[in-house]
C-alpha atoms as a PDB file:
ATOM      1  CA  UNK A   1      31.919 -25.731 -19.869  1.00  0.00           C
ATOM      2  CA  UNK A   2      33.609 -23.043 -18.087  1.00  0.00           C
ATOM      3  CA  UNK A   3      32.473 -20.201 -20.760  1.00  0.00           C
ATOM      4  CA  UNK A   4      28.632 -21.773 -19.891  1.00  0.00           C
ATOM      5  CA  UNK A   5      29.027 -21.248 -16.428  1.00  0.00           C
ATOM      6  CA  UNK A   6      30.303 -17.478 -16.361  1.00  0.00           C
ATOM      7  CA  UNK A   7      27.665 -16.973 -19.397  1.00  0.00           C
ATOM      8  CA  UNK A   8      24.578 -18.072 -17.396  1.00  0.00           C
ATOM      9  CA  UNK A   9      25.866 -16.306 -13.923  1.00  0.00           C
ATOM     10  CA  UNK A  10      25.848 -13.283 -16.144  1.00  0.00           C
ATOM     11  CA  UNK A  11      22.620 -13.485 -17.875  1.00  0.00           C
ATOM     12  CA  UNK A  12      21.144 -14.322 -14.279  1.00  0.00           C
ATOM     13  CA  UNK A  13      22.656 -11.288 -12.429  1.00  0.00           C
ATOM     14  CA  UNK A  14      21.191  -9.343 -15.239  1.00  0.00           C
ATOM     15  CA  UNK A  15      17.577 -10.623 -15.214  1.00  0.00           C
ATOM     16  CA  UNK A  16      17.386  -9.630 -11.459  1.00  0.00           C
ATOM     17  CA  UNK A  17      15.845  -6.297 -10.790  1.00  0.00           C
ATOM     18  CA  UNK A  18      17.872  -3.907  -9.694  1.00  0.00           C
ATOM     19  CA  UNK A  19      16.946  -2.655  -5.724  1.00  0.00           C
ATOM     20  CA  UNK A  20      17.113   0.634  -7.099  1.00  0.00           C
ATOM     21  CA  UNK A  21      13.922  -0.427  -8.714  1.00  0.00           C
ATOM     22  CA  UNK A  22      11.168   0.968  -6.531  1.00  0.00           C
ATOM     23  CA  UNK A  23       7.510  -0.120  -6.612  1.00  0.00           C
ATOM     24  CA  UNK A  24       4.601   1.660  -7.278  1.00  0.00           C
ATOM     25  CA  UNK A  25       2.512   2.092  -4.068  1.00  0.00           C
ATOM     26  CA  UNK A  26      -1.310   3.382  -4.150  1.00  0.00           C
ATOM     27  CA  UNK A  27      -2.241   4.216  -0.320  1.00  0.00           C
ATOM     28  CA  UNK A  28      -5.902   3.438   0.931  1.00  0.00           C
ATOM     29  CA  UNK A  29      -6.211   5.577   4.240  1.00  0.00           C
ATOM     30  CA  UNK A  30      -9.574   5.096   6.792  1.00  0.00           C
ATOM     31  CA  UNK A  31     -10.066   8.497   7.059  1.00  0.00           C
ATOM     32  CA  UNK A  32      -7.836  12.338   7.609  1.00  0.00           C
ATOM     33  CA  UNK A  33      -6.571  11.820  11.362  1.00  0.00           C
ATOM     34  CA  UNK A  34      -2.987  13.061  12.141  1.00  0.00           C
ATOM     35  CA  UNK A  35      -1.907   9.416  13.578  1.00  0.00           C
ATOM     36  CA  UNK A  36      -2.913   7.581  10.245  1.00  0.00           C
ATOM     37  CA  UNK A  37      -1.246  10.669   8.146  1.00  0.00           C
ATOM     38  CA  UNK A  38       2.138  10.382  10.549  1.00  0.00           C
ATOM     39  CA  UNK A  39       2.276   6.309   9.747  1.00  0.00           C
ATOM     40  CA  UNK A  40       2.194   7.182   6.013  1.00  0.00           C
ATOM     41  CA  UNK A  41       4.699   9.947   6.799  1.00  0.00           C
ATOM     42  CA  UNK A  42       7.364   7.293   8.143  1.00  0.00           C
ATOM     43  CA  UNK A  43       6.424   4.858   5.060  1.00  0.00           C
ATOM     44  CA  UNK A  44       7.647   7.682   2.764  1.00  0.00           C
ATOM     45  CA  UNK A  45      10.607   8.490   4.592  1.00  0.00           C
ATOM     46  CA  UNK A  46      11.579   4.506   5.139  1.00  0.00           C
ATOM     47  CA  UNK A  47      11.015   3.544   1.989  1.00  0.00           C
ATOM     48  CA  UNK A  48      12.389   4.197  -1.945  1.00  0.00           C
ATOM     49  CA  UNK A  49       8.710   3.133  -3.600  1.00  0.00           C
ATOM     50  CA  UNK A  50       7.202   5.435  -5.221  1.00  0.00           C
ATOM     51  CA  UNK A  51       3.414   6.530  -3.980  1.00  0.00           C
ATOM     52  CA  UNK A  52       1.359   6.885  -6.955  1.00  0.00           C
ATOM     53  CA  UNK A  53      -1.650   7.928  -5.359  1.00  0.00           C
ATOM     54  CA  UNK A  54      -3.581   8.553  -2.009  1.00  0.00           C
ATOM     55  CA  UNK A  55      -7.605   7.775  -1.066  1.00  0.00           C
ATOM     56  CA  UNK A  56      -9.192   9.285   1.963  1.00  0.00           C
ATOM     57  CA  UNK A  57     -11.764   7.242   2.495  1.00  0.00           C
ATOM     58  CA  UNK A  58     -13.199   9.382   5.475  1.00  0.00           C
ATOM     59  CA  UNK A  59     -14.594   6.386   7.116  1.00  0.00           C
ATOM     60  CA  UNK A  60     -16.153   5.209   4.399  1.00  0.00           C
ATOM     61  CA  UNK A  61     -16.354   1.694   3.904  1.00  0.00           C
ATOM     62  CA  UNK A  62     -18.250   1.588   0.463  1.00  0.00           C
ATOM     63  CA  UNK A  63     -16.037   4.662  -0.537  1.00  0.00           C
ATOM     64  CA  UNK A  64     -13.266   2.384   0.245  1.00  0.00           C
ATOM     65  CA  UNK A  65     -14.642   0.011  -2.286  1.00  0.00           C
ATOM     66  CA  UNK A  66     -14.895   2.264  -5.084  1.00  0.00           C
ATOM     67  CA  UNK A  67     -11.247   3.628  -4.584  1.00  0.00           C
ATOM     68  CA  UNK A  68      -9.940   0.174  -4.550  1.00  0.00           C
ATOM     69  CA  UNK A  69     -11.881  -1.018  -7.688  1.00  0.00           C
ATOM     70  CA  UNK A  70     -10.033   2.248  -9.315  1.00  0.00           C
ATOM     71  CA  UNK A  71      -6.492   1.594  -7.727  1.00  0.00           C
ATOM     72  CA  UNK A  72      -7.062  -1.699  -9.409  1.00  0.00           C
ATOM     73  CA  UNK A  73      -8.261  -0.925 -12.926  1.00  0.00           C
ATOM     74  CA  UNK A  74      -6.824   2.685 -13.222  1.00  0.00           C
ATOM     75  CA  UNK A  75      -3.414   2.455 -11.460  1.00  0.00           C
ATOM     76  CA  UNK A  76      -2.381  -1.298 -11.618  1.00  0.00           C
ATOM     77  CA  UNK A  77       0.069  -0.477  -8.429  1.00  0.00           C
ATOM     78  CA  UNK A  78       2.978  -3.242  -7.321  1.00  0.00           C
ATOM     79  CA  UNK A  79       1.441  -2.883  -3.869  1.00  0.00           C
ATOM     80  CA  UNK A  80      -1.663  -1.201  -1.553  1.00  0.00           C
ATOM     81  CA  UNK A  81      -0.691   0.328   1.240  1.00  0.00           C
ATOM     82  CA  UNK A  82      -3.460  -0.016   3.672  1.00  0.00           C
ATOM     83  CA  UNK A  83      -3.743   2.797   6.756  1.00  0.00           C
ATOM     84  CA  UNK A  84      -6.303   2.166   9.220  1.00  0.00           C
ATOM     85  CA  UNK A  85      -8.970  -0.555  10.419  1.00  0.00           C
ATOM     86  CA  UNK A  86     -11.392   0.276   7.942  1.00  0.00           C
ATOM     87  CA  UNK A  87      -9.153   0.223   4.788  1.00  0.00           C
ATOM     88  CA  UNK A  88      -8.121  -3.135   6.396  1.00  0.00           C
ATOM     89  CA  UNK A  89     -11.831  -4.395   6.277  1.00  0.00           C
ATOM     90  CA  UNK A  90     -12.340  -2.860   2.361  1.00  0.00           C
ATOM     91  CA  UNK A  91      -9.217  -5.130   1.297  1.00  0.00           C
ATOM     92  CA  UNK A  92      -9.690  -7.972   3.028  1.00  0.00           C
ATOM     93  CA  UNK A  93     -13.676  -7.541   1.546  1.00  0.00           C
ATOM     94  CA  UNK A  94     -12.800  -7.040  -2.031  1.00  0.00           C
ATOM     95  CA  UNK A  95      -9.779  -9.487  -2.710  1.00  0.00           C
ATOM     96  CA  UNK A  96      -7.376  -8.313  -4.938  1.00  0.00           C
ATOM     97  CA  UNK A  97      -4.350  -9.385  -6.440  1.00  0.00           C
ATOM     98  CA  UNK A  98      -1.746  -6.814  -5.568  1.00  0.00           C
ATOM     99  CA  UNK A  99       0.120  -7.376  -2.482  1.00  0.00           C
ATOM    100  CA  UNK A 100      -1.324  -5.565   0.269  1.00  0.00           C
ATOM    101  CA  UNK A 101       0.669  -3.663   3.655  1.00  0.00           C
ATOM    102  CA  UNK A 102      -1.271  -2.894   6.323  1.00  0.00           C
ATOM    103  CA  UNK A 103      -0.875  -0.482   9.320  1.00  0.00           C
ATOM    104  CA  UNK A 104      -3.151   0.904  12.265  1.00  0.00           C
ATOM    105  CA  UNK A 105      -3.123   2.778  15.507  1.00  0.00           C
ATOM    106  CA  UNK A 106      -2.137   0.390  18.669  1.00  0.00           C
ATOM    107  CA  UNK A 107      -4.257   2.243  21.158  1.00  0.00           C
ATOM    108  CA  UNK A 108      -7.334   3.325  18.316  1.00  0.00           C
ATOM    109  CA  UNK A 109      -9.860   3.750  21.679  1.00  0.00           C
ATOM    110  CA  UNK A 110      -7.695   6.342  22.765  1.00  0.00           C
ATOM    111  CA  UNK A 111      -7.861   8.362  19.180  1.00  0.00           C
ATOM    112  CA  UNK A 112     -11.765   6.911  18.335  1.00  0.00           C
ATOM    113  CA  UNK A 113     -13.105  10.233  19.112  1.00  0.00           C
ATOM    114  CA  UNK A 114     -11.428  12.160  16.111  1.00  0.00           C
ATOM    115  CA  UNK A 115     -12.177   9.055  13.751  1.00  0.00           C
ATOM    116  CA  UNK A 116     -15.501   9.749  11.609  1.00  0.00           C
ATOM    117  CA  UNK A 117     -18.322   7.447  12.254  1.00  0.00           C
ATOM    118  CA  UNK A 118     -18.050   4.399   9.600  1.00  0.00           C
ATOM    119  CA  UNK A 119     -21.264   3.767   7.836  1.00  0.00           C
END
């Protein structure tokens, strides 16, 4: 009973994934403004996953769409990392399945002027 015991604590330490493991992380950014490109900046630098691939989607809603569709079909990423109000909106949209993180400027009024006008 004993042998059991040790055998199935090792088989289940084993089927864990390591934490070393990192995920594969496709970002979806609003558009090219310093504040959304310094929160990705501290995502990278907190973080071990690995970022797979960035979209700009200059404040492009539709544009949004398209890049999602292709993170989905193309990349198959273990999470979207979503930068900005209007890759918010193109996520929450166009469900998908991968796990979504979202992040966006507190004070956006104060930073609206260098944000391109969303169509």
């Amino acid at each position: 009973m004993r042998k059991v015991l040790v055998l199935a604590l090792v088989l289940s330490v084993s089927l864990i994934a390591s934490p070393a493991a990192a995920a594969r992380v496709a970002v979806l950014m609003s558009a090219k403004v310093t504040e959304y490109e310094e929160a990705l900046r501290g995502f990278k630098e907190s973080t071990a996953h690995q970022i797979v691939a960035t979209y700009d989607m200059d404040g492009d809603v539709d544009r949004g769409r398209k890049y999602l569709a292709e993170i989905e079909t193309k990349l198959k990423p273990d999470l979207i990392f979503a930068v900005g109000s209007w890759a918010l909106q193109v996520v929450v949209s166009c469900p998908t399945s991968v796990p979504v993180r979202y992040a966006r400027l507190i004070k956006q009024k104060q930073y609206s002027s260098k944000l391109p006008l969303a169509s």
